[in-house]
Protein backbone atom coordinates (compact mmCIF):
# COMPACT_ATOMS: atom_id res chain seq x y z
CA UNK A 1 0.00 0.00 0.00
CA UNK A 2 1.31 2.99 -0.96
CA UNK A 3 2.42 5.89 2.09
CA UNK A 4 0.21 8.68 2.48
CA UNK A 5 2.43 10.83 4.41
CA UNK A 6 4.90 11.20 7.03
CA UNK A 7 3.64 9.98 9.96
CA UNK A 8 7.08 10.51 11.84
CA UNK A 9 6.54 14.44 10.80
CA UNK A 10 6.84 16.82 13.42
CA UNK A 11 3.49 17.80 14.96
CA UNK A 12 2.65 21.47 13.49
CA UNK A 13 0.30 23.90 15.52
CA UNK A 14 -2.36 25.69 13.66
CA UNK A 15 -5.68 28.11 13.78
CA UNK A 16 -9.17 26.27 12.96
CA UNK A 17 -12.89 27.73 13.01
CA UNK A 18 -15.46 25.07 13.73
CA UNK A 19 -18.76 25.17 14.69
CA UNK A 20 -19.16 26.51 18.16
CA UNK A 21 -22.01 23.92 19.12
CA UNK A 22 -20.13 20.72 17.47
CA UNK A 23 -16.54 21.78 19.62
CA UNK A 24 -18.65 21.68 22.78
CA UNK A 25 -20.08 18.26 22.18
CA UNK A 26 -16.71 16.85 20.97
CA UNK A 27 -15.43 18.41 24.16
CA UNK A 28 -18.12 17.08 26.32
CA UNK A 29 -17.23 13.83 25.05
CA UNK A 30 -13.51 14.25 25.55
CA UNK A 31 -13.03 13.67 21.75
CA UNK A 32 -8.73 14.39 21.18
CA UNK A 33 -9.78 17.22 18.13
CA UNK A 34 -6.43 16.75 16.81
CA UNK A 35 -6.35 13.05 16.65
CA UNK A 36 -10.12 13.29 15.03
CA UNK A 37 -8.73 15.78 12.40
CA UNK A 38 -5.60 13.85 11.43
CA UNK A 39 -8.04 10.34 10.74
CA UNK A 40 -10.65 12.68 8.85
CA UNK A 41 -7.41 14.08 6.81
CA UNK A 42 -6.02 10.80 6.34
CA UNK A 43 -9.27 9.18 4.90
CA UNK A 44 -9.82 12.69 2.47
CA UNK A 45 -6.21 12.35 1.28
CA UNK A 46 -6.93 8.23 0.41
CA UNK A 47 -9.82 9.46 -1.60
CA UNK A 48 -9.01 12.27 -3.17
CA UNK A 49 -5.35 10.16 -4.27
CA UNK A 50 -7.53 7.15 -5.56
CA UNK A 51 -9.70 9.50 -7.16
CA UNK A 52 -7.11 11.25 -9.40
CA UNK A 53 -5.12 7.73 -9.51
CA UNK A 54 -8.77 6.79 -11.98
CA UNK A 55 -8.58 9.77 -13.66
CA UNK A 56 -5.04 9.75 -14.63
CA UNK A 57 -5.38 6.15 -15.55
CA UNK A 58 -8.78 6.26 -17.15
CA UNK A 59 -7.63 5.64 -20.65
CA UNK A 60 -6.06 2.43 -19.50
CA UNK A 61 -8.50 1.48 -17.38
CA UNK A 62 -10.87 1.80 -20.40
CA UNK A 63 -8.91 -0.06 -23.30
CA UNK A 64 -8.13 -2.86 -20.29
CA UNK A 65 -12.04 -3.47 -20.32
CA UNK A 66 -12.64 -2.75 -23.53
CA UNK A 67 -10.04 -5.28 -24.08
CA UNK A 68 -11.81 -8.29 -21.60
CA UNK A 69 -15.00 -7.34 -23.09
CA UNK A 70 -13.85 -8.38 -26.41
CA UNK A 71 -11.41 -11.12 -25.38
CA UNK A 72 -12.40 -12.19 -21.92
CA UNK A 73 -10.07 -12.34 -19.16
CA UNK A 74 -6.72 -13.69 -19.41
CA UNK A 75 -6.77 -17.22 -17.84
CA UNK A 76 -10.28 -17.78 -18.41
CA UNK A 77 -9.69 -21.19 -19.69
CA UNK A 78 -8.31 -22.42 -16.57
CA UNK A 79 -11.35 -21.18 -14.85
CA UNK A 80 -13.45 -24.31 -12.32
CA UNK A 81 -15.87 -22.10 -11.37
């Protein structure tokens, strides 16, 4: 699986507005806002990478199916099931 980013990065400090009501309930709930924020980063960095991954590899993607459609799948064959 390919690395994100740098988890061994130094910790940077930084200025965020949230909703007023939604920080008082994460509070409340003694939610670690920083820990929250890095996972919800992490997860919207894997999708926004696999997203342009498709796009920059649509035209193979396409021919590749285009491809089995016409051919079938390599090995098929060998298939048991």
């Amino acid at each position: 699986m390919q690395v994100l980013y740098d988890t061994n990065a130094p910790k940077k400090a930084t200025n965020l507005s949230i909703n007023s009501d939604l920080l008082q309930k994460a509070r409340t709930l003694n939610i670690n806002l920083s820990a929250a924020l890095e996972s919800a980063l992490q997860q919207l960095l894997a999708k926004r990478q696999a997203d342009q991954w498709k796009a920059e590899n649509k035209a193979a993607i396409t021919a590749y199916n285009d491809f089995v459609e016409e051919n079938g799948c390599f090995g098929d064959e060998y298939r048991n099931f």
